[in-house]
PDB file of N, CA and C in Angstrom:
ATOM      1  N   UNK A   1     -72.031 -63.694-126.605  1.00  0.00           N
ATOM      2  CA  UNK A   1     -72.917 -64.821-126.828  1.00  0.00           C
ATOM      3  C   UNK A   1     -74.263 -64.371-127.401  1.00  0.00           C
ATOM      4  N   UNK A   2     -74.845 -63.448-126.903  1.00  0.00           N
ATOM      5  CA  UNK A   2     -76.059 -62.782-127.815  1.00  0.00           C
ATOM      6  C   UNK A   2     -76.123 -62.438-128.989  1.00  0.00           C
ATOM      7  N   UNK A   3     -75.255 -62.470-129.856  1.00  0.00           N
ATOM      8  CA  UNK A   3     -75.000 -61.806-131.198  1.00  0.00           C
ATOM      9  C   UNK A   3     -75.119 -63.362-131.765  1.00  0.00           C
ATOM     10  N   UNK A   4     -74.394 -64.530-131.562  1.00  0.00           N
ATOM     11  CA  UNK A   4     -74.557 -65.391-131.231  1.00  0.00           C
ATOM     12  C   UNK A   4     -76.028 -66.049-131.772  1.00  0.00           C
ATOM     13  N   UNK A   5     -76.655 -65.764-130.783  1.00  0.00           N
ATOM     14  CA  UNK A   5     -77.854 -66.186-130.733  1.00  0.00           C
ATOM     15  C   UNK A   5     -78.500 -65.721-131.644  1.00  0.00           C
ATOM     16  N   UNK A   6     -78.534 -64.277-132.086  1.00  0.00           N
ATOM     17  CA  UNK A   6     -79.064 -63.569-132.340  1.00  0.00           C
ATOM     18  C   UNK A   6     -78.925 -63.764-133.698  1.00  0.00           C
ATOM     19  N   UNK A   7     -78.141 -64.081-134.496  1.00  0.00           N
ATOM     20  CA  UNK A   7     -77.600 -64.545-135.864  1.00  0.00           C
ATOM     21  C   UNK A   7     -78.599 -65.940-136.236  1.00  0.00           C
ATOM     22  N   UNK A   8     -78.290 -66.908-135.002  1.00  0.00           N
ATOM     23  CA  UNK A   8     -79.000 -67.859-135.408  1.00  0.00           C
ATOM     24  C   UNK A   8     -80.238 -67.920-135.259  1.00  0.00           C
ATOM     25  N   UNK A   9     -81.708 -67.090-134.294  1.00  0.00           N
ATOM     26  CA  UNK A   9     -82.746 -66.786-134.405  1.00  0.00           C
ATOM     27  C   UNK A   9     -83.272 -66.187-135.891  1.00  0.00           C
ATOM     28  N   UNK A  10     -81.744 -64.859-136.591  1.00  0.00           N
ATOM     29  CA  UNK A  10     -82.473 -65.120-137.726  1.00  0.00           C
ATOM     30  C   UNK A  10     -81.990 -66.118-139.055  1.00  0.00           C
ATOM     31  N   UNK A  11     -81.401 -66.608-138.821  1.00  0.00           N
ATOM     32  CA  UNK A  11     -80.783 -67.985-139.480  1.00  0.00           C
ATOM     33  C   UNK A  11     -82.402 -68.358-139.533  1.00  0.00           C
ATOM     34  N   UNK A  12     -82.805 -68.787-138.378  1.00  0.00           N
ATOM     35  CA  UNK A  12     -84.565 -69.543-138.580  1.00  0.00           C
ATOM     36  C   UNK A  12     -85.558 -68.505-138.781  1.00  0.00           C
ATOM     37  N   UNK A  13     -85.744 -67.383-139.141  1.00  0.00           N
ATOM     38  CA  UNK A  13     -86.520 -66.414-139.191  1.00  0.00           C
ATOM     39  C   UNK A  13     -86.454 -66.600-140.706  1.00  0.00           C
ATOM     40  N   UNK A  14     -85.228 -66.469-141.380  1.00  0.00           N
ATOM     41  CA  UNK A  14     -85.336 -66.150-142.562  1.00  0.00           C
ATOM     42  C   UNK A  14     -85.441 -67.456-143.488  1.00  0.00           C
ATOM     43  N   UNK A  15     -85.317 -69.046-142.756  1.00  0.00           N
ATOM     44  CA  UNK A  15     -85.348 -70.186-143.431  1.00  0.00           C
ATOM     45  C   UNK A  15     -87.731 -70.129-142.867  1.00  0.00           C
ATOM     46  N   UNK A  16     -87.801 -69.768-142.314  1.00  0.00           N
ATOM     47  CA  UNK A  16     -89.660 -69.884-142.444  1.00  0.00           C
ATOM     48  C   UNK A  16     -89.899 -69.081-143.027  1.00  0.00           C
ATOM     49  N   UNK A  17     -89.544 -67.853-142.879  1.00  0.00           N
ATOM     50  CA  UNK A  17     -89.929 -66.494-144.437  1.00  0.00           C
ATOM     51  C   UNK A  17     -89.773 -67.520-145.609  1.00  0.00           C
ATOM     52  N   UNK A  18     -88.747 -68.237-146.123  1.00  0.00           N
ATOM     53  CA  UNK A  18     -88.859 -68.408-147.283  1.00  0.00           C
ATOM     54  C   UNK A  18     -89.735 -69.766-147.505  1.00  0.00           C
ATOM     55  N   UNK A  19     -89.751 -70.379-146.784  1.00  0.00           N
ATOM     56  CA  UNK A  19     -91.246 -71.224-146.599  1.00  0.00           C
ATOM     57  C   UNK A  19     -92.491 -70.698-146.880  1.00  0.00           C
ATOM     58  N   UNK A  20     -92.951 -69.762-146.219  1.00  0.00           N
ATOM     59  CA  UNK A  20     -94.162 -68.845-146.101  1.00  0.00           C
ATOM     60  C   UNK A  20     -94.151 -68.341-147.708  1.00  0.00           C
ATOM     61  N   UNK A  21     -93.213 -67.857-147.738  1.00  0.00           N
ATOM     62  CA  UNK A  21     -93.532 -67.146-148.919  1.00  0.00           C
ATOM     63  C   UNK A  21     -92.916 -67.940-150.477  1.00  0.00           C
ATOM     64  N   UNK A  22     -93.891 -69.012-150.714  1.00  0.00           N
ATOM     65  CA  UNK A  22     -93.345 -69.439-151.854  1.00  0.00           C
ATOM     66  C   UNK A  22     -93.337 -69.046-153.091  1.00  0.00           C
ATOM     67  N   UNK A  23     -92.065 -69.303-153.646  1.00  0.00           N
ATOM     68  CA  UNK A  23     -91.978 -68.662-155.034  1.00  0.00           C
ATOM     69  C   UNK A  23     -91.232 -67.462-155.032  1.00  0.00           C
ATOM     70  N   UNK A  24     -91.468 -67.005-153.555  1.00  0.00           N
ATOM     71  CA  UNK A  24     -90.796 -65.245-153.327  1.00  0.00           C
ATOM     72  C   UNK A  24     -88.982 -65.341-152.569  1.00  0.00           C
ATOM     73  N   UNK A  25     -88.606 -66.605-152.532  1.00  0.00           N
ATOM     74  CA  UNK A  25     -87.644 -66.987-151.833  1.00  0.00           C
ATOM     75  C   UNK A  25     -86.037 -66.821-152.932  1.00  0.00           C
ATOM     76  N   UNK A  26     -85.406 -66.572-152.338  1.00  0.00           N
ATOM     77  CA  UNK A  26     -84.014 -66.776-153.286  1.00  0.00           C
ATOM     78  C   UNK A  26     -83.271 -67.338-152.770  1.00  0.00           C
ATOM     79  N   UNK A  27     -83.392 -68.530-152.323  1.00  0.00           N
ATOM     80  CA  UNK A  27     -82.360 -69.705-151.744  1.00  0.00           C
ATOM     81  C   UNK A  27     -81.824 -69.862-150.589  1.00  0.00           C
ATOM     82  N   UNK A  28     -81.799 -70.670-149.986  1.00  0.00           N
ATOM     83  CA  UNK A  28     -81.511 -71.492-148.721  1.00  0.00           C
ATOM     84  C   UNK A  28     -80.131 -70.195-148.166  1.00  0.00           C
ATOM     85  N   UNK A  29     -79.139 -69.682-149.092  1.00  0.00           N
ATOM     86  CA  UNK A  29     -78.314 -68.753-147.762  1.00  0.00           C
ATOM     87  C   UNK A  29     -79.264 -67.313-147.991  1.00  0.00           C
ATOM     88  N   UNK A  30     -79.542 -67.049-148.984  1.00  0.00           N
ATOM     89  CA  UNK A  30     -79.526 -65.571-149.357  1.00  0.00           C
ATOM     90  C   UNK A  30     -80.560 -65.159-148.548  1.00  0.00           C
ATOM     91  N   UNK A  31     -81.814 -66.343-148.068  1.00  0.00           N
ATOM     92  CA  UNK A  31     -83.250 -66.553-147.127  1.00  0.00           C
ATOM     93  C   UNK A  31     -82.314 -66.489-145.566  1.00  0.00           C
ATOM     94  N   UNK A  32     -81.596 -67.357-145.461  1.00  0.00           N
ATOM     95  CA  UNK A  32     -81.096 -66.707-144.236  1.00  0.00           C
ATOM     96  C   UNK A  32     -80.097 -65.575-143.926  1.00  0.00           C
ATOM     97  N   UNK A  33     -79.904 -64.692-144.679  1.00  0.00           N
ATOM     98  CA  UNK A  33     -79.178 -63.539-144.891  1.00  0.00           C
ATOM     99  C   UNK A  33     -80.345 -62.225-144.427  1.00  0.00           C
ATOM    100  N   UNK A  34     -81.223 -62.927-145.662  1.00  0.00           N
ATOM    101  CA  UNK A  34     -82.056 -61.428-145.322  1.00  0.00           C
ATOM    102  C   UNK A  34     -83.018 -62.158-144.382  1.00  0.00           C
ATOM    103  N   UNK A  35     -83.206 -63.103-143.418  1.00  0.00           N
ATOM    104  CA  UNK A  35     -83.650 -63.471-142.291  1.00  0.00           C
ATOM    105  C   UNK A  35     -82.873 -62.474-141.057  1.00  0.00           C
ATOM    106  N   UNK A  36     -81.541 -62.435-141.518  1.00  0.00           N
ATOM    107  CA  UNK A  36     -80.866 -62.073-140.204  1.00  0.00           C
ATOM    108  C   UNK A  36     -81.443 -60.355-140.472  1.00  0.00           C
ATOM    109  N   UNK A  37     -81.155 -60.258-141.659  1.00  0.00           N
ATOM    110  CA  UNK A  37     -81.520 -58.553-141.648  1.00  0.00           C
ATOM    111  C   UNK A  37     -82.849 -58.146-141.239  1.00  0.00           C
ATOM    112  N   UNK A  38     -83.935 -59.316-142.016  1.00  0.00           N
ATOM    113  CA  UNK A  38     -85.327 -59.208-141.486  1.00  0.00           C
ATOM    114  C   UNK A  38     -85.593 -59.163-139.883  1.00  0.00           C
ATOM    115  N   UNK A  39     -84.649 -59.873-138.998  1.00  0.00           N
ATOM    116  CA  UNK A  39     -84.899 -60.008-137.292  1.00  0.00           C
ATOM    117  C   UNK A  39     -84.854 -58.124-136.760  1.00  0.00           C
ATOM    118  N   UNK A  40     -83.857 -57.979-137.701  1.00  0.00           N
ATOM    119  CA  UNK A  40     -83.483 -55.897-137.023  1.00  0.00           C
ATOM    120  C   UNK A  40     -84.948 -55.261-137.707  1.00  0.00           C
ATOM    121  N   UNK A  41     -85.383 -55.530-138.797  1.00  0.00           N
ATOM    122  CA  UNK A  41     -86.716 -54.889-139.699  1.00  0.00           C
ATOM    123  C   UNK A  41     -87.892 -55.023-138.928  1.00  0.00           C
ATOM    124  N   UNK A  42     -87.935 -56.611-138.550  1.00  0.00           N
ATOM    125  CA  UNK A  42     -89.032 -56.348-137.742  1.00  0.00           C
ATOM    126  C   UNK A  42     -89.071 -55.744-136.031  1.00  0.00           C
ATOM    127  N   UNK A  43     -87.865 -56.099-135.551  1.00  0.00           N
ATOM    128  CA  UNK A  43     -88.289 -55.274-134.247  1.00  0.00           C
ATOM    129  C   UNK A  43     -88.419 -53.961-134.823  1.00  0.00           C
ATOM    130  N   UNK A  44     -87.447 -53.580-135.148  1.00  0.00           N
ATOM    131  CA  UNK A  44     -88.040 -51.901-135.898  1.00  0.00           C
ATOM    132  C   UNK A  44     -88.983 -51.374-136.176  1.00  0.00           C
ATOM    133  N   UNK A  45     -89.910 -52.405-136.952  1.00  0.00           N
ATOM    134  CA  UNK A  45     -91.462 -52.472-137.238  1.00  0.00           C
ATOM    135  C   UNK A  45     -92.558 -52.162-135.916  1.00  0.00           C
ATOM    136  N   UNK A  46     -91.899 -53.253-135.566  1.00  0.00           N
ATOM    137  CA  UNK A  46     -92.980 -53.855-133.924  1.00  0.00           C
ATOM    138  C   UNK A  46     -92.557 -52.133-133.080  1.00  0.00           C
ATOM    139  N   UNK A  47     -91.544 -51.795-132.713  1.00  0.00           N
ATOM    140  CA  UNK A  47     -90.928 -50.372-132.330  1.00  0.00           C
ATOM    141  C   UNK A  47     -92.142 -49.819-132.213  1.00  0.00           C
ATOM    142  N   UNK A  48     -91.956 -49.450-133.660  1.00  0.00           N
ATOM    143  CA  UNK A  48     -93.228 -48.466-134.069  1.00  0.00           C
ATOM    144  C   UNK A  48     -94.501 -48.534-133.691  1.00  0.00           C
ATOM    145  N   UNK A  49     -94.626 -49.693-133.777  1.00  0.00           N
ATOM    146  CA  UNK A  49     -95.847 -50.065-133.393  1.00  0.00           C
ATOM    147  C   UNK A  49     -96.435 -49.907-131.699  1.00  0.00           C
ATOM    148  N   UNK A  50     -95.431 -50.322-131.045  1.00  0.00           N
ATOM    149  CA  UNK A  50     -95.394 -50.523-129.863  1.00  0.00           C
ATOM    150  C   UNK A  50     -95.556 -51.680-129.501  1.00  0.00           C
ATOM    151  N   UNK A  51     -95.563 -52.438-130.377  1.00  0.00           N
ATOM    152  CA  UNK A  51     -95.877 -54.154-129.742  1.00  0.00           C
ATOM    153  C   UNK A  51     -94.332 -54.811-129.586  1.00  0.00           C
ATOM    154  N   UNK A  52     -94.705 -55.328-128.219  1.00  0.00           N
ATOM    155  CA  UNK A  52     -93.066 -56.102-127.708  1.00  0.00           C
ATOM    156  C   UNK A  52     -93.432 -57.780-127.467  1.00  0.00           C
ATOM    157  N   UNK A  53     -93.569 -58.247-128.458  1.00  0.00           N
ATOM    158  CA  UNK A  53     -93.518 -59.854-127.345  1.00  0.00           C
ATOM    159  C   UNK A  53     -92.142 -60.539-127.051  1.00  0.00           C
ATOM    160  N   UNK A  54     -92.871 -61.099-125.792  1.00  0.00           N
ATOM    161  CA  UNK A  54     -91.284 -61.341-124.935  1.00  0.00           C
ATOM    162  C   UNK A  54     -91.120 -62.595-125.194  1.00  0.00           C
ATOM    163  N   UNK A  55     -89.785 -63.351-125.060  1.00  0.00           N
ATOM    164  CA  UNK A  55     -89.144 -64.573-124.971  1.00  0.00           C
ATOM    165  C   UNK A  55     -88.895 -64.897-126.417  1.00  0.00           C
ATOM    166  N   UNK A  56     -88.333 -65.813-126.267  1.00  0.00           N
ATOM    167  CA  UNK A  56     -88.211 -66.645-127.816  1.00  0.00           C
ATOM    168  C   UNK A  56     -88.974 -66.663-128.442  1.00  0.00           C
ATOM    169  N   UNK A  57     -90.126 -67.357-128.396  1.00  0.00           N
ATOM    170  CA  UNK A  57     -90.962 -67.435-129.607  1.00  0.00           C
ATOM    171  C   UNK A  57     -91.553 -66.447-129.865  1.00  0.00           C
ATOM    172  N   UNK A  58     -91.677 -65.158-129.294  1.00  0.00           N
ATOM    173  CA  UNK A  58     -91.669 -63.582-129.759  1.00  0.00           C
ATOM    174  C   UNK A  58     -90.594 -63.081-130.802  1.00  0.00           C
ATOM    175  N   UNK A  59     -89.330 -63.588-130.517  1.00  0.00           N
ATOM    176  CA  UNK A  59     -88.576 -62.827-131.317  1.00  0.00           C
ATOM    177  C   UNK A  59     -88.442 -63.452-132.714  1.00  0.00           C
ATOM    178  N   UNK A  60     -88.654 -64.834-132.514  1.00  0.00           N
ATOM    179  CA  UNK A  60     -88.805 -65.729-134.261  1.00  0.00           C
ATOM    180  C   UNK A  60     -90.133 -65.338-134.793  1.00  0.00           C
ATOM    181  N   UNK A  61     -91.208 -65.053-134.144  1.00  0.00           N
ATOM    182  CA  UNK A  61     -91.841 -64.215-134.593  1.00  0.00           C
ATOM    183  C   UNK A  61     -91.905 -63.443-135.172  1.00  0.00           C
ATOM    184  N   UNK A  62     -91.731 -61.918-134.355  1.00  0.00           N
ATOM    185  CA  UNK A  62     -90.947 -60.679-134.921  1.00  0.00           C
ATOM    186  C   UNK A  62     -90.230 -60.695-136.278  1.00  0.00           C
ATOM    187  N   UNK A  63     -88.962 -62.136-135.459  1.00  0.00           N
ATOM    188  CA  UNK A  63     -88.039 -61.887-136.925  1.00  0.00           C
ATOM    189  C   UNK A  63     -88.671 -62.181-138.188  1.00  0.00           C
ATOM    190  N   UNK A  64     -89.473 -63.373-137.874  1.00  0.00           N
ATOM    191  CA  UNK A  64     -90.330 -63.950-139.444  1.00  0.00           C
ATOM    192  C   UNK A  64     -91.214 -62.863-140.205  1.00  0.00           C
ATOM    193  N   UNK A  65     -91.823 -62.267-139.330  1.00  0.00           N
ATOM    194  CA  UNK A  65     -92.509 -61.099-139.839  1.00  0.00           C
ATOM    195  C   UNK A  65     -91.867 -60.195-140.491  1.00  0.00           C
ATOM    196  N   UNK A  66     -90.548 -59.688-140.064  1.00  0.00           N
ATOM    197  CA  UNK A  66     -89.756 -59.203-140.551  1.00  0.00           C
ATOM    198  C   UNK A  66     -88.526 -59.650-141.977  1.00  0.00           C
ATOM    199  N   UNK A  67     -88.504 -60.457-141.509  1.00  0.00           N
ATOM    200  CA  UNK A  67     -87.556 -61.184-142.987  1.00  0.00           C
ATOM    201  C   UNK A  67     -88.460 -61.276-143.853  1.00  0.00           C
ATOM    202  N   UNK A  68     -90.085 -62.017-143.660  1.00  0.00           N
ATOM    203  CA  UNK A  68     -91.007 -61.533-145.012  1.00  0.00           C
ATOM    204  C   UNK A  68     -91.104 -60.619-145.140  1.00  0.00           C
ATOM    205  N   UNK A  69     -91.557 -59.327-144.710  1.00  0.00           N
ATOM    206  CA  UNK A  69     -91.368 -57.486-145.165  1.00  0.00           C
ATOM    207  C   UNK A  69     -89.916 -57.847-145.782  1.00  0.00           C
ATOM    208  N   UNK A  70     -88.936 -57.861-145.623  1.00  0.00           N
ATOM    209  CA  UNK A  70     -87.701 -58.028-146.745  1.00  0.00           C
ATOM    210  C   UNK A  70     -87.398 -58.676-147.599  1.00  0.00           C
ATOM    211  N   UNK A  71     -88.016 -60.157-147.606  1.00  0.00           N
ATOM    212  CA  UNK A  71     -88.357 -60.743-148.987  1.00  0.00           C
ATOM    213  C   UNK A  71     -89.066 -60.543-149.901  1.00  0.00           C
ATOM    214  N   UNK A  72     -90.041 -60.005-149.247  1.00  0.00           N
ATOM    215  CA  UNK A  72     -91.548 -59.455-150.573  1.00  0.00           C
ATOM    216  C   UNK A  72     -90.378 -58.076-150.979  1.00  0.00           C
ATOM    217  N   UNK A  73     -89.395 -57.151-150.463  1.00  0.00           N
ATOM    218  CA  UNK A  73     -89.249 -55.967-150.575  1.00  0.00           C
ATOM    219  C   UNK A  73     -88.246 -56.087-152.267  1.00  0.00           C
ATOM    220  N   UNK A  74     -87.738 -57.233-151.522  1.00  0.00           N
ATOM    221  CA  UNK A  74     -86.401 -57.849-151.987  1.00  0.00           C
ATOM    222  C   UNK A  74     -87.066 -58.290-153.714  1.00  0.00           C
ATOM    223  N   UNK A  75     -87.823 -59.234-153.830  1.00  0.00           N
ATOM    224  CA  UNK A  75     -88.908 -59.672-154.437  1.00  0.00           C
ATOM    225  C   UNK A  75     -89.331 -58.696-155.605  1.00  0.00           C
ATOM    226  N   UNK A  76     -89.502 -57.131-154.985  1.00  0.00           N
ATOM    227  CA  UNK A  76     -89.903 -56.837-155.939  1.00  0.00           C
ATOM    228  C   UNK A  76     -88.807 -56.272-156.596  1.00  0.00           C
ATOM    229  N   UNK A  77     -87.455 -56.024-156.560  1.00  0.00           N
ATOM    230  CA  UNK A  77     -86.080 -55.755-157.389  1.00  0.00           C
ATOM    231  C   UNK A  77     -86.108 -57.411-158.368  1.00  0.00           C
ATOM    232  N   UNK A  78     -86.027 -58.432-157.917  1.00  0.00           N
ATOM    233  CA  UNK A  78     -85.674 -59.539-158.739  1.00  0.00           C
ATOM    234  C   UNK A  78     -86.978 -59.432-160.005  1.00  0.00           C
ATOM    235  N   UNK A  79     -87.822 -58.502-160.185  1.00  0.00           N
ATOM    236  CA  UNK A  79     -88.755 -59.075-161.266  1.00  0.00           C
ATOM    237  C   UNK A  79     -88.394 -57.857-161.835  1.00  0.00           C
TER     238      UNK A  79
END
């Protein structure tokens, strides 16, 4: 069931990345694709960092932060 979840946290991670970042988006699945990849980027990020916020709205957080670091990354191959 966590994987689960975890798919669909970045399902919404990567549909507000491409909100946030307009113009830098490549469409409604491909935004939630690299949303889901962005949710693993940014805890990875945060890792490093040492910053953990807890519960849900930590991890759509995290993930959003993270799926934008992969859209801007992404972003700069499409130009």
């Amino acid at each position: 069931m966590g994987i689960i979840i975890s798919i669909i946290i970045g399902c919404v991670c990567g549909f507000l990345a491409g909100k946030i970042m307009k113009g830098g988006g490549f469409g409604f699945l491909i935004n939630l694709l690299l949303g889901i990849i962005g949710g693993a980027v940014g805890s990875w990020l945060f890792g490093l960092l040492g910053i953990d916020w807890g519960g849900l709205i930590g991890e759509i957080g995290t993930g959003t932060i993270g799926a934008i670091v992969v859209l801007w990354i992404a972003s700069l191959f499409k130009k």
